[in-house]
PDB file of N, CA and C in Angstrom:
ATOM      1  N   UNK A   1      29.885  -2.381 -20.386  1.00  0.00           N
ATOM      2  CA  UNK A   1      30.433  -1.066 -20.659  1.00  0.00           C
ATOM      3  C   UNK A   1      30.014  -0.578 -22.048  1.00  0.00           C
ATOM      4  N   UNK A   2      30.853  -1.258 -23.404  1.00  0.00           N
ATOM      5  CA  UNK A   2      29.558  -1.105 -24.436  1.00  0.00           C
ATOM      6  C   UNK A   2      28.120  -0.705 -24.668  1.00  0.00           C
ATOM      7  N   UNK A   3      27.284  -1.672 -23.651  1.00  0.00           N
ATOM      8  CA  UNK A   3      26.048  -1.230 -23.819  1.00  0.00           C
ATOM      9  C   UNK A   3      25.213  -0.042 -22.999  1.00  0.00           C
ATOM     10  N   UNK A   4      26.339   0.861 -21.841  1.00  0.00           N
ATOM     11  CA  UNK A   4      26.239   2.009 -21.282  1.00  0.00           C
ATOM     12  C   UNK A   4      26.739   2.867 -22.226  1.00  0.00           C
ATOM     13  N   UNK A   5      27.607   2.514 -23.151  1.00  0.00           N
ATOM     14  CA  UNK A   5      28.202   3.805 -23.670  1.00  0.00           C
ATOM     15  C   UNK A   5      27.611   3.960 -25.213  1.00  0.00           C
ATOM     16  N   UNK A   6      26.655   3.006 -25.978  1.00  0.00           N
ATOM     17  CA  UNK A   6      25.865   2.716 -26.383  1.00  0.00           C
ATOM     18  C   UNK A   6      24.539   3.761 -26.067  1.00  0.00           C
ATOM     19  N   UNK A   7      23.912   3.408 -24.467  1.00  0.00           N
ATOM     20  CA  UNK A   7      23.009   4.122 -24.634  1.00  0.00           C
ATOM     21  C   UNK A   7      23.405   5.844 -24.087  1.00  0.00           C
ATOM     22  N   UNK A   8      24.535   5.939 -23.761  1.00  0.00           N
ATOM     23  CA  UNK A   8      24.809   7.336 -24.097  1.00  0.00           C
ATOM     24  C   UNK A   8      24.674   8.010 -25.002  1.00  0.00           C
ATOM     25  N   UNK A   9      25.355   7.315 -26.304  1.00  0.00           N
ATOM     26  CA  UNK A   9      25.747   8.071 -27.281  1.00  0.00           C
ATOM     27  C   UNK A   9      24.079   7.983 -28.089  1.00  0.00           C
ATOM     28  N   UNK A  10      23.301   7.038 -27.872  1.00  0.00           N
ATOM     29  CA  UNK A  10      21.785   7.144 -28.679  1.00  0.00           C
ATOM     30  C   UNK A  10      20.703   8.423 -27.656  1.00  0.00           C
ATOM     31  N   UNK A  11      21.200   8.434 -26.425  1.00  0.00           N
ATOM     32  CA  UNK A  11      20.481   9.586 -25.852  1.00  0.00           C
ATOM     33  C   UNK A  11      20.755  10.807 -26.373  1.00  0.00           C
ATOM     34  N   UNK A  12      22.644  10.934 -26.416  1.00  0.00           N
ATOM     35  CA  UNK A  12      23.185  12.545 -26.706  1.00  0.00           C
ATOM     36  C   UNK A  12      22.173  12.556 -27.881  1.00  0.00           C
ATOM     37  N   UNK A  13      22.318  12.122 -29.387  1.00  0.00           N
ATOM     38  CA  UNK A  13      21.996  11.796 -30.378  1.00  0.00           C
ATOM     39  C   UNK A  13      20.204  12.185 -30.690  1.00  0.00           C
ATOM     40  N   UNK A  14      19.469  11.490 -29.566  1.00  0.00           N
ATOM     41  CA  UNK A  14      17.914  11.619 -29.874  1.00  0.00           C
ATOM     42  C   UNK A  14      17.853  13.362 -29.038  1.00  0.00           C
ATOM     43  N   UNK A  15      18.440  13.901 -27.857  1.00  0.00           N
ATOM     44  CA  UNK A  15      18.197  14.797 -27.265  1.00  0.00           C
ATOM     45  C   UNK A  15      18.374  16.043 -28.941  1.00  0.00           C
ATOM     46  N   UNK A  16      20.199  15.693 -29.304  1.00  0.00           N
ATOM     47  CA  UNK A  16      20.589  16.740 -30.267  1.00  0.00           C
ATOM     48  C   UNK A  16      19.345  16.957 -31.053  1.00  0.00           C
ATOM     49  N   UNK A  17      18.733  15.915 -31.490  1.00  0.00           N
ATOM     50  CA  UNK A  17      17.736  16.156 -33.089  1.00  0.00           C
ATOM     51  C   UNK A  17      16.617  16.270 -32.193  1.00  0.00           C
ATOM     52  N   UNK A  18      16.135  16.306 -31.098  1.00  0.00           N
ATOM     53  CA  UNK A  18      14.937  17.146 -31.152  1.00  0.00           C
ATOM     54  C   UNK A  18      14.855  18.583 -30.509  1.00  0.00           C
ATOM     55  N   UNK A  19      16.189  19.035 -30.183  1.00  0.00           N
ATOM     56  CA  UNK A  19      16.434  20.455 -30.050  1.00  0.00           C
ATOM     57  C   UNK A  19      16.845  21.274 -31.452  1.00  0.00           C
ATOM     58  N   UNK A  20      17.256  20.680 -32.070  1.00  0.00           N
ATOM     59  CA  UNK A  20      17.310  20.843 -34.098  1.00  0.00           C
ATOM     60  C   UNK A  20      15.941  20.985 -34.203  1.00  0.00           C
ATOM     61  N   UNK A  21      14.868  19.664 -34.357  1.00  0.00           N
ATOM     62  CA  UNK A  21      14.013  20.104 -34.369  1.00  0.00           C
ATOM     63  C   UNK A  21      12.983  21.061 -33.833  1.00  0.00           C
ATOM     64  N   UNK A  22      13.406  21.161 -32.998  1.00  0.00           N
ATOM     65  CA  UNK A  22      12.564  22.648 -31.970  1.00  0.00           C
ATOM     66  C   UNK A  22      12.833  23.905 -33.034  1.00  0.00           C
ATOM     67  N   UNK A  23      14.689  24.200 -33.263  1.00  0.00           N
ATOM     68  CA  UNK A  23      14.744  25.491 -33.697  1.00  0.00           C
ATOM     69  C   UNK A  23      14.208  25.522 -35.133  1.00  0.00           C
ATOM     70  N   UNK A  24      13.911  24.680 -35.676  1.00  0.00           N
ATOM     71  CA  UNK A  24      13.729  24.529 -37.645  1.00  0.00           C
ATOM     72  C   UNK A  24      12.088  24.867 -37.775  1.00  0.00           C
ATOM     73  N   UNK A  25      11.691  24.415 -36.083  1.00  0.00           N
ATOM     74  CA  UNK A  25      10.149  24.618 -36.359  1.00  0.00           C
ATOM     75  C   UNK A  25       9.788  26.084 -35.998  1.00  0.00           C
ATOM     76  N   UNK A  26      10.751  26.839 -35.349  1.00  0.00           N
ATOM     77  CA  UNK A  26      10.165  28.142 -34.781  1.00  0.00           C
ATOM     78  C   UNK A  26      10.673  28.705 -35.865  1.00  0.00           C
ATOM     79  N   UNK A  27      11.497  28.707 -37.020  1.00  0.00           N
ATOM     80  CA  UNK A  27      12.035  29.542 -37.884  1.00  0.00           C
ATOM     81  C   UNK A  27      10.726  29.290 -39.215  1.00  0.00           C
ATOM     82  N   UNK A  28      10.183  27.931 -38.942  1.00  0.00           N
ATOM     83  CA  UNK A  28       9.374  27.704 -40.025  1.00  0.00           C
ATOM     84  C   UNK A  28       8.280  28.775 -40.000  1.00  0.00           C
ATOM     85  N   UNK A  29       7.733  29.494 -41.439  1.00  0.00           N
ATOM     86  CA  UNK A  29       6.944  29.991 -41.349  1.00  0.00           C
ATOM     87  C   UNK A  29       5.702  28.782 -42.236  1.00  0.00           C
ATOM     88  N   UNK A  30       4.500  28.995 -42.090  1.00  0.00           N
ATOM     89  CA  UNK A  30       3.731  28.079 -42.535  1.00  0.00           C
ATOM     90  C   UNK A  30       2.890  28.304 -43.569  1.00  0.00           C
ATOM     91  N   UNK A  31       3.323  27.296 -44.650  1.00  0.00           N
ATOM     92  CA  UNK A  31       2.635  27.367 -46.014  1.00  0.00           C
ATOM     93  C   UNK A  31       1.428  28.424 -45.850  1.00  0.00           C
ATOM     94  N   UNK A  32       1.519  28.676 -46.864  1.00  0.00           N
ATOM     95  CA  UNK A  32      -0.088  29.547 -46.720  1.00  0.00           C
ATOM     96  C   UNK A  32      -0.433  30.662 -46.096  1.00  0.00           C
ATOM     97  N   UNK A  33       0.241  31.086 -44.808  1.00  0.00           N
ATOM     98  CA  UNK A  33       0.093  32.097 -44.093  1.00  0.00           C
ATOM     99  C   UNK A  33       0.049  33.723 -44.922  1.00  0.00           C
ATOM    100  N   UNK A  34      -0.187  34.380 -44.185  1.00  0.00           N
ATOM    101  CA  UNK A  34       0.183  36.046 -44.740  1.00  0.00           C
ATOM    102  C   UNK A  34       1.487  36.526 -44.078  1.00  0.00           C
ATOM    103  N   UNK A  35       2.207  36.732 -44.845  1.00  0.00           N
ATOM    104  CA  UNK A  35       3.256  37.980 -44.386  1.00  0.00           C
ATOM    105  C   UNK A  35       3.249  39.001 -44.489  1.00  0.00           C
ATOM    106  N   UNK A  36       3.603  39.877 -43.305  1.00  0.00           N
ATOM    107  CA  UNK A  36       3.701  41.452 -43.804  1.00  0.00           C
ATOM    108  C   UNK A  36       4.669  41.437 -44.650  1.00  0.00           C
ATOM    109  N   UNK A  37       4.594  42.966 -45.202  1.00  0.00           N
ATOM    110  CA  UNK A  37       5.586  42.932 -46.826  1.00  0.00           C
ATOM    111  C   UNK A  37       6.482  44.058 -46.004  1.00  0.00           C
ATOM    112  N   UNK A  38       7.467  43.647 -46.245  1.00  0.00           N
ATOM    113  CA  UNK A  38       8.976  44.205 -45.723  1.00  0.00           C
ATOM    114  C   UNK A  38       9.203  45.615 -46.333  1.00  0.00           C
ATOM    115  N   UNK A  39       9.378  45.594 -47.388  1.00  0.00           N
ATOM    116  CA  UNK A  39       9.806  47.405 -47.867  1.00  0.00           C
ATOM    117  C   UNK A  39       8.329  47.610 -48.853  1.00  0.00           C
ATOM    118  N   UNK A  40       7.367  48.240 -48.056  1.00  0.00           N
ATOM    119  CA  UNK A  40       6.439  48.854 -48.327  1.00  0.00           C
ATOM    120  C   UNK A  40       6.281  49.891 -49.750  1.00  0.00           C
ATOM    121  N   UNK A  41       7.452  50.016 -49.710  1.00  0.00           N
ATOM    122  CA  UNK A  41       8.143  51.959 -50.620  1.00  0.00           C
ATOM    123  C   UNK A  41       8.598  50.823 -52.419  1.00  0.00           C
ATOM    124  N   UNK A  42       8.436  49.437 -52.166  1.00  0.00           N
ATOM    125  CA  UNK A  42       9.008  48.661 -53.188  1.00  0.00           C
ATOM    126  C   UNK A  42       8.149  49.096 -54.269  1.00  0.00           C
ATOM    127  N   UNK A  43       8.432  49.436 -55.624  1.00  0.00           N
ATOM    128  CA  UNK A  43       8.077  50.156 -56.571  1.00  0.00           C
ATOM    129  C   UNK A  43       6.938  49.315 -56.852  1.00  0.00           C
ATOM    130  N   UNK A  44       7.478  47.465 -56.220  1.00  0.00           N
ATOM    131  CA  UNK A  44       6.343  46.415 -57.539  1.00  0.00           C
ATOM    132  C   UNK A  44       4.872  46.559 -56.499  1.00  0.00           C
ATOM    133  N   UNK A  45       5.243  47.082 -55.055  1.00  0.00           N
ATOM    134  CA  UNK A  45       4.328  46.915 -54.438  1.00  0.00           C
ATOM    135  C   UNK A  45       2.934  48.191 -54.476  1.00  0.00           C
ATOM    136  N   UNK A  46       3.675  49.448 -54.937  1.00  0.00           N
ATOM    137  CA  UNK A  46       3.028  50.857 -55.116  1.00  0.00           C
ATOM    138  C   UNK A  46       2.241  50.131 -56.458  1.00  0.00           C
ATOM    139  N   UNK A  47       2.980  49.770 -57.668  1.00  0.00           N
ATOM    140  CA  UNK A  47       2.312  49.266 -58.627  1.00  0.00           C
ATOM    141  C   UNK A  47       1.243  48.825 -58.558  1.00  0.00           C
ATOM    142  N   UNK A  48       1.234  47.134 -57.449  1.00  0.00           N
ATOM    143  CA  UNK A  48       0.253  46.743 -57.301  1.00  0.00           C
ATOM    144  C   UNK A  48      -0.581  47.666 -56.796  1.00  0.00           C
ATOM    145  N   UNK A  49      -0.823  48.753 -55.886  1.00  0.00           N
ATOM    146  CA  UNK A  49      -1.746  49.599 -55.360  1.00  0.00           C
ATOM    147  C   UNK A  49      -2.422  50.450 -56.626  1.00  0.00           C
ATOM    148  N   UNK A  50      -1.714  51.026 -57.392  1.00  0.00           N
ATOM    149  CA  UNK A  50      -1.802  51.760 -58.484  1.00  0.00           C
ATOM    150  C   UNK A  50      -2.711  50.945 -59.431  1.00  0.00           C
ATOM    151  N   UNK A  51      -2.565  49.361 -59.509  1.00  0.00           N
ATOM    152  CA  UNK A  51      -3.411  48.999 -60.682  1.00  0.00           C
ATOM    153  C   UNK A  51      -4.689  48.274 -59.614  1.00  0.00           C
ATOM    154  N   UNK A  52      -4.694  48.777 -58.527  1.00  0.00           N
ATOM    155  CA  UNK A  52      -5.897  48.281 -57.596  1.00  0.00           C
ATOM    156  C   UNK A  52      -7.062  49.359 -57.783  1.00  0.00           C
ATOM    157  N   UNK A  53      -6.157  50.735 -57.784  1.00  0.00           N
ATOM    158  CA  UNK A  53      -7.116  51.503 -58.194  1.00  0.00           C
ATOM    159  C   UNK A  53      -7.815  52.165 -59.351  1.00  0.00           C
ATOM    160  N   UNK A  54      -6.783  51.178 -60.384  1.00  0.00           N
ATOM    161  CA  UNK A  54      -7.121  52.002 -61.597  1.00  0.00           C
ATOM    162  C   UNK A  54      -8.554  50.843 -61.986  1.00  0.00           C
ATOM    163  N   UNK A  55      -8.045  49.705 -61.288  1.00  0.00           N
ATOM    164  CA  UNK A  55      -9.055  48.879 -61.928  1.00  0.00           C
ATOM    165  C   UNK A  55     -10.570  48.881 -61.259  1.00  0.00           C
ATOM    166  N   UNK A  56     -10.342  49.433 -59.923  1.00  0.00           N
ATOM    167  CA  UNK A  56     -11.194  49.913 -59.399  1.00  0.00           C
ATOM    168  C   UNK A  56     -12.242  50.837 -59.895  1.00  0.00           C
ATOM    169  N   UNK A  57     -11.421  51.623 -60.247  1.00  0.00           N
ATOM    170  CA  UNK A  57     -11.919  52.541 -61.161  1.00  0.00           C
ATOM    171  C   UNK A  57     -13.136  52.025 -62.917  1.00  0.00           C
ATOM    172  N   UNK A  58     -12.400  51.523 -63.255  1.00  0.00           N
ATOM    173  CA  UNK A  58     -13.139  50.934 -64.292  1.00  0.00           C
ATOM    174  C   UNK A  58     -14.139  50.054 -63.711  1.00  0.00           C
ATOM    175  N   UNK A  59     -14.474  48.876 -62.486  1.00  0.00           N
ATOM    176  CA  UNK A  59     -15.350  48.052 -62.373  1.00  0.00           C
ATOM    177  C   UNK A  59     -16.623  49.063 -61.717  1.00  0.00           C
ATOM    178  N   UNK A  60     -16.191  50.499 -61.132  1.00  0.00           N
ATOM    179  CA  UNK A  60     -17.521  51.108 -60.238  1.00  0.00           C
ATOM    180  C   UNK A  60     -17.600  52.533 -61.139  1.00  0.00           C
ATOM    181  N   UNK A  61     -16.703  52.493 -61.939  1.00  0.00           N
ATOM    182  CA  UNK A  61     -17.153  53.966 -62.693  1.00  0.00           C
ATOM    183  C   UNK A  61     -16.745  54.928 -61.750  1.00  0.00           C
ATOM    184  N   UNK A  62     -16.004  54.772 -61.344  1.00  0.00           N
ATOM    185  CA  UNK A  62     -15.068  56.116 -60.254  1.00  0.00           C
ATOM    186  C   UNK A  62     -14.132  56.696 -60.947  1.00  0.00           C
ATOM    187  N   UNK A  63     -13.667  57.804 -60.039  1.00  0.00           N
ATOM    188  CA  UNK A  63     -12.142  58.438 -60.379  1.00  0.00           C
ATOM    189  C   UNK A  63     -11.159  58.166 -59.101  1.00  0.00           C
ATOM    190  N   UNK A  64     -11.415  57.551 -58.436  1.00  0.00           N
ATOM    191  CA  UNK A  64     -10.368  57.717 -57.599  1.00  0.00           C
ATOM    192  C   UNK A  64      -8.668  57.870 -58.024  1.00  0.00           C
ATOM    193  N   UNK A  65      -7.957  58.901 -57.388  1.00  0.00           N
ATOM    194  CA  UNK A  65      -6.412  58.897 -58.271  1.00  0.00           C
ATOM    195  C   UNK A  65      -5.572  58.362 -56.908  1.00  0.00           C
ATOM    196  N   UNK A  66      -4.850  57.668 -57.122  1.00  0.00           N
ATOM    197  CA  UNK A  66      -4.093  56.990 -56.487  1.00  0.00           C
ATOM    198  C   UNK A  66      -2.841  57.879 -55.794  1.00  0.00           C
ATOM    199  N   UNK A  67      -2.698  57.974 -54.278  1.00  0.00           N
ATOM    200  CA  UNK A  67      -1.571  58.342 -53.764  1.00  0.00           C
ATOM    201  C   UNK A  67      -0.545  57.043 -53.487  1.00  0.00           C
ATOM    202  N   UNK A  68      -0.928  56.322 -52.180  1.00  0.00           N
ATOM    203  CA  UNK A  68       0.248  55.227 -51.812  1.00  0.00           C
ATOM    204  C   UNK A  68      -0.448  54.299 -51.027  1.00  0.00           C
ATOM    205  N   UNK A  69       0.563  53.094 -50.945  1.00  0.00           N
ATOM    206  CA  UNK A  69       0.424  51.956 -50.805  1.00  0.00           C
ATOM    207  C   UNK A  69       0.973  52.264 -48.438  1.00  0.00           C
ATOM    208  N   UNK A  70       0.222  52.186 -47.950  1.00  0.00           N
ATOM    209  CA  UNK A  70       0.522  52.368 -46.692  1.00  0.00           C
ATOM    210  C   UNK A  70       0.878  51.475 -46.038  1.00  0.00           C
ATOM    211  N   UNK A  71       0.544  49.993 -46.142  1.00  0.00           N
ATOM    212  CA  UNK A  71       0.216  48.991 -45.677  1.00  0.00           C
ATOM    213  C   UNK A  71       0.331  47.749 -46.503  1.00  0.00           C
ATOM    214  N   UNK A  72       0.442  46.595 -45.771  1.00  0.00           N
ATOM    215  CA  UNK A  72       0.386  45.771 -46.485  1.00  0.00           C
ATOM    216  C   UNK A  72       0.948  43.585 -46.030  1.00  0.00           C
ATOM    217  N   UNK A  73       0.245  43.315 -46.665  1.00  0.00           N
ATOM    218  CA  UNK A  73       0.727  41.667 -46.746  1.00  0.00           C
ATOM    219  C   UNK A  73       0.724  40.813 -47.316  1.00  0.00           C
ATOM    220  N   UNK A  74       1.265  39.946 -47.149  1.00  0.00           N
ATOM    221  CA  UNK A  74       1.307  38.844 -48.877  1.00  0.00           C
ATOM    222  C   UNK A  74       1.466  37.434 -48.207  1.00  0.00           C
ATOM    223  N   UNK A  75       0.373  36.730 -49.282  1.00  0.00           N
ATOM    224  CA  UNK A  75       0.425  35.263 -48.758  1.00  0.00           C
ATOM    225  C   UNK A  75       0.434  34.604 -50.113  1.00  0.00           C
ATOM    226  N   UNK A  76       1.775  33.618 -50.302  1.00  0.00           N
ATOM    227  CA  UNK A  76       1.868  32.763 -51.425  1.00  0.00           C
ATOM    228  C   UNK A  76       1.304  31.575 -51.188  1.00  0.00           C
ATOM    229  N   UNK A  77       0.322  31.225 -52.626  1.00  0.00           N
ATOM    230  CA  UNK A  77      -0.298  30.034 -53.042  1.00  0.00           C
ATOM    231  C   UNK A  77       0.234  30.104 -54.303  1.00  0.00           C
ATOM    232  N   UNK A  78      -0.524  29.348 -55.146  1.00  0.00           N
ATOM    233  CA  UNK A  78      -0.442  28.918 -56.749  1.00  0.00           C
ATOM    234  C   UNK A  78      -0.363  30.546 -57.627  1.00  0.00           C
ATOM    235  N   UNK A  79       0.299  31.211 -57.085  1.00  0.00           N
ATOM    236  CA  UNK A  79       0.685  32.696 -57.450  1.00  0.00           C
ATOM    237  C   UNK A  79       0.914  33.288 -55.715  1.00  0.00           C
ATOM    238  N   UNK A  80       0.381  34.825 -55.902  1.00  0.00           N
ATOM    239  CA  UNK A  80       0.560  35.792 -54.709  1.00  0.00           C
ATOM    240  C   UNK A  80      -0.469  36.337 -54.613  1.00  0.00           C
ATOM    241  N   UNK A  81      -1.179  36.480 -53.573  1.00  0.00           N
ATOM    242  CA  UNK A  81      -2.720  37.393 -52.728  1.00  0.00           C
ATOM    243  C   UNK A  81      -1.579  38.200 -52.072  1.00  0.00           C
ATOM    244  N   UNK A  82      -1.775  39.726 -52.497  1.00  0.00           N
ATOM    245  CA  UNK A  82      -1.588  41.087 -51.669  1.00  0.00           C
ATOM    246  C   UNK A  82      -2.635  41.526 -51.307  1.00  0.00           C
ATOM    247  N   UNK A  83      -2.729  41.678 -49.793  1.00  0.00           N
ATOM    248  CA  UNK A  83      -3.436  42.161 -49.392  1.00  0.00           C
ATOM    249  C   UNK A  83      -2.978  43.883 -48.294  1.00  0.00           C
ATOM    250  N   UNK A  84      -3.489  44.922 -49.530  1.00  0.00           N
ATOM    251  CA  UNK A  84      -3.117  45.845 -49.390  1.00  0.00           C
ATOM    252  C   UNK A  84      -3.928  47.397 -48.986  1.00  0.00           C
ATOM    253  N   UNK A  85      -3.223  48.292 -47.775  1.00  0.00           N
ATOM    254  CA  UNK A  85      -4.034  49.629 -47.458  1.00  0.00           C
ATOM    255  C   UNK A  85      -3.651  50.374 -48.235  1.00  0.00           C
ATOM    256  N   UNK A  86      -4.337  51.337 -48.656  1.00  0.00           N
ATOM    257  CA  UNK A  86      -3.776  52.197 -49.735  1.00  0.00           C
ATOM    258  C   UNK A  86      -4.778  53.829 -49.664  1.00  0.00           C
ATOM    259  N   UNK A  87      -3.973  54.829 -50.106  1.00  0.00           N
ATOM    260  CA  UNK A  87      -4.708  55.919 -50.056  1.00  0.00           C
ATOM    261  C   UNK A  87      -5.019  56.660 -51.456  1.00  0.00           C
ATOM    262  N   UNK A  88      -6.150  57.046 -51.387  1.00  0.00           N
ATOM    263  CA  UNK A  88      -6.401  57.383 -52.633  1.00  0.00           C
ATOM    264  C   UNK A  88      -6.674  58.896 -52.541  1.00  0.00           C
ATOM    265  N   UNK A  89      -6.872  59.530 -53.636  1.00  0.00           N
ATOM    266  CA  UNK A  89      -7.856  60.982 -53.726  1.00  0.00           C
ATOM    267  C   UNK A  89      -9.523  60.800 -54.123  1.00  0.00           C
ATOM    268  N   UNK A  90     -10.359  61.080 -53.136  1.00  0.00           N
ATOM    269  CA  UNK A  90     -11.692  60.727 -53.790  1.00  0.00           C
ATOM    270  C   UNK A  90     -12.333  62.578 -53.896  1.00  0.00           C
ATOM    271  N   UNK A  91     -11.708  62.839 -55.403  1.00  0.00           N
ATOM    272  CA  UNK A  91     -12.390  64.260 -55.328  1.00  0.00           C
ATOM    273  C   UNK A  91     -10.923  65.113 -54.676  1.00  0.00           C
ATOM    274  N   UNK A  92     -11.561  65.765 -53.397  1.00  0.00           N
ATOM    275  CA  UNK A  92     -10.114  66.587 -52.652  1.00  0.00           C
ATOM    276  C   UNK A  92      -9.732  65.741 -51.421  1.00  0.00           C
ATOM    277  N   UNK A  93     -10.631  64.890 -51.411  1.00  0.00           N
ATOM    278  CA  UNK A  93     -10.913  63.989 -49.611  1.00  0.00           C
ATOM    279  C   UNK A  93      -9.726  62.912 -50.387  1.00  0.00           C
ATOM    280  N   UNK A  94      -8.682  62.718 -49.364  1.00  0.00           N
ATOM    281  CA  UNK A  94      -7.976  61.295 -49.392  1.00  0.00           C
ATOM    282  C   UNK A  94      -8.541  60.382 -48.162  1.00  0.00           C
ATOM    283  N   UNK A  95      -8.403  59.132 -49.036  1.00  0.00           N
ATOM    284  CA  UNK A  95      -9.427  58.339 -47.939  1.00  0.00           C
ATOM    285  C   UNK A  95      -8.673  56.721 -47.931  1.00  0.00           C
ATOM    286  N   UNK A  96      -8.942  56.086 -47.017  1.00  0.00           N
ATOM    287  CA  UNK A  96      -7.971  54.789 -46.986  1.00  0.00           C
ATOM    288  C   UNK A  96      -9.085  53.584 -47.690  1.00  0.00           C
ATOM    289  N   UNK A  97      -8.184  53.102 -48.424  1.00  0.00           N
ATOM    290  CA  UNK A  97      -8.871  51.482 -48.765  1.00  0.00           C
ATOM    291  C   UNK A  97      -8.130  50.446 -48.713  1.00  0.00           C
ATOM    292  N   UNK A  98      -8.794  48.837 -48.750  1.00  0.00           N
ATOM    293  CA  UNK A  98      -8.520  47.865 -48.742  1.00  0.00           C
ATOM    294  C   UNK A  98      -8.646  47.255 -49.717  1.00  0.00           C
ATOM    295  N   UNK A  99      -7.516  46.626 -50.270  1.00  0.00           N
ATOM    296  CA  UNK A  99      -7.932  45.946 -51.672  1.00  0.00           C
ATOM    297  C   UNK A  99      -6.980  44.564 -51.318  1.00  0.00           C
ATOM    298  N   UNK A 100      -7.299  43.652 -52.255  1.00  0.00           N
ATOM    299  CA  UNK A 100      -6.536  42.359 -52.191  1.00  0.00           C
ATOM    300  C   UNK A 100      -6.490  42.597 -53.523  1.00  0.00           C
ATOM    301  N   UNK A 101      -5.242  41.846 -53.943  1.00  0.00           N
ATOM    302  CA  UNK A 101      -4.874  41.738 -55.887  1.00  0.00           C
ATOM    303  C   UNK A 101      -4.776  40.659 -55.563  1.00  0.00           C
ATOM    304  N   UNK A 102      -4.731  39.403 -56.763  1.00  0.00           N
ATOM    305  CA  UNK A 102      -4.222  38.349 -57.096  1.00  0.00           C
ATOM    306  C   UNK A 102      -2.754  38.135 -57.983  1.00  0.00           C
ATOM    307  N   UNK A 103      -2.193  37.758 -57.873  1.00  0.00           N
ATOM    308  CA  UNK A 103      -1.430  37.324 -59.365  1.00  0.00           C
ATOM    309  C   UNK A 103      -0.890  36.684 -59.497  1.00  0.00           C
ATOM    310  N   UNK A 104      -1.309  35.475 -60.680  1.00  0.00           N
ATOM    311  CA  UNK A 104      -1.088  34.638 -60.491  1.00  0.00           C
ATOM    312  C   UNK A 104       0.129  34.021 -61.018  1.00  0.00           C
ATOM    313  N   UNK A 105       0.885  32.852 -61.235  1.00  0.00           N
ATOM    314  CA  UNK A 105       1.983  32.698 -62.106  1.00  0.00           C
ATOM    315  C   UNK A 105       2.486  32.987 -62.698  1.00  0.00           C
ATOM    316  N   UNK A 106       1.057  33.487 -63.902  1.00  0.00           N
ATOM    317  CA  UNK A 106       1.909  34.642 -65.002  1.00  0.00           C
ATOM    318  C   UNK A 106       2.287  35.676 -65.134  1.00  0.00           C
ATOM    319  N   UNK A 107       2.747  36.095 -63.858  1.00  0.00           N
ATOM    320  CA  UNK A 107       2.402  37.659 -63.326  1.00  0.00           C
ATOM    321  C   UNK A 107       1.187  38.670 -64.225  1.00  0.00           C
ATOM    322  N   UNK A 108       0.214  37.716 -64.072  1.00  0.00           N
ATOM    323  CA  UNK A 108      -0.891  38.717 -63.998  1.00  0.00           C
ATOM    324  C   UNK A 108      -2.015  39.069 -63.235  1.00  0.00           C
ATOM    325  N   UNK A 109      -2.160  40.184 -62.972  1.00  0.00           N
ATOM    326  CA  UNK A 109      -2.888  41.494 -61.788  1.00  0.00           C
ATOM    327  C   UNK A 109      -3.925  40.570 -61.898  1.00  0.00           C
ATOM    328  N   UNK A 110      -5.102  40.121 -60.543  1.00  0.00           N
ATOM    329  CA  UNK A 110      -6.389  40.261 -60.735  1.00  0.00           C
ATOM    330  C   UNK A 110      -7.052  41.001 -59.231  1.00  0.00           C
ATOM    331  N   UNK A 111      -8.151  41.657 -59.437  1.00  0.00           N
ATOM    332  CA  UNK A 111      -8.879  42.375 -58.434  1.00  0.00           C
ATOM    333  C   UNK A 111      -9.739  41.820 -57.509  1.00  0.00           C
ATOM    334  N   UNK A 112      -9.381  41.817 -56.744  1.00  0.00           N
ATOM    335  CA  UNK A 112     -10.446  40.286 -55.639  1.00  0.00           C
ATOM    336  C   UNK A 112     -11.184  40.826 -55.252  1.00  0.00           C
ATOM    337  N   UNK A 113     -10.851  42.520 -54.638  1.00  0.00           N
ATOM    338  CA  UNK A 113     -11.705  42.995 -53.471  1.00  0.00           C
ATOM    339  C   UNK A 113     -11.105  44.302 -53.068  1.00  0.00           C
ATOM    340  N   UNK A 114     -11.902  45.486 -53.267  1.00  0.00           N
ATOM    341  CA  UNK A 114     -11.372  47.035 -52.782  1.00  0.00           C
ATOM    342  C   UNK A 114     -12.594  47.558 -51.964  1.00  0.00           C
ATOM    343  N   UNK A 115     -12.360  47.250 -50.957  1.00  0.00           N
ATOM    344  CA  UNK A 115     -13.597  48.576 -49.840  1.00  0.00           C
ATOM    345  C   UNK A 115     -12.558  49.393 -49.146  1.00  0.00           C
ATOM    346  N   UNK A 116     -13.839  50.168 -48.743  1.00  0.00           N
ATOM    347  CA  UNK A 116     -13.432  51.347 -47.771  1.00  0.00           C
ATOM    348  C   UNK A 116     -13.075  51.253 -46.819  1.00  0.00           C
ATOM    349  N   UNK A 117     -11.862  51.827 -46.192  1.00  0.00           N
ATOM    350  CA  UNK A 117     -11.496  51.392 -44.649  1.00  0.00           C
ATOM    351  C   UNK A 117     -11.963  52.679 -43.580  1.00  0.00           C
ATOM    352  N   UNK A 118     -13.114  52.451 -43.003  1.00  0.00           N
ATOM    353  CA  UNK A 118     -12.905  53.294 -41.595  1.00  0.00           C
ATOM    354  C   UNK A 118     -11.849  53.517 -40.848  1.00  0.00           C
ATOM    355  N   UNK A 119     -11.908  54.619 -40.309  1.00  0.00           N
ATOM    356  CA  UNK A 119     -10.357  55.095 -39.662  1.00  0.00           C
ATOM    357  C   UNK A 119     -10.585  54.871 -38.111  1.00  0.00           C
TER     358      UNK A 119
END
């Protein structure tokens, strides 16, 4: 009797923890991945768009003037990669781009990558 009620209680037991484990793994999101960025309208996130284009600006000798941040996602490593759509003014034409920022620990901006997005 013991050793039936024994292996009851080690079945309930192994079943419980790998249905625990089922739900801990679907909630897990995974190191490294990209997330979309939740409130788009977030001031730090327009920022980042704003110094995508200003710096833009200085590496190609443009004017582009910055409207908004449309889009967007973020994947944490050893800092944060935003990877962000954004609209600019080129001249009177507003036009969409892609930029990734870096920044790293010290919260500081770096420019990875701004092209043009076809619509």
């Amino acid at each position: 009797m013991a050793k039936a009620l024994f292996l009851v209680i080690s079945l309930f037991l192994y079943v419980l923890s790998l249905s625990s484990l089922a739900a801990a793994t679907q909630r897990l999101d995974l190191a490294g991945s990209y997330k979309p960025i939740k409130d788009i309208d977030d001031p730090k996130i327009q920022s980042l768009g704003e110094f995508a284009v200003n710096e833009h600006n200085k590496q190609a000798k443009t004017q582009l003037q910055f409207q908004k941040v449309i889009s967007g996602e973020m994947q944490i490593v050893a800092g944060t990669n935003y990877n962000l759509r954004l609209t600019a003014l080129e001249g009177t034409s507003s036009r969409t781009y892609g930029t990734l920022v870096f920044t790293d620990l010290n919260n500081k901006n770096n420019l990875i990558n701004f092209n043009g997005v076809s619509k």
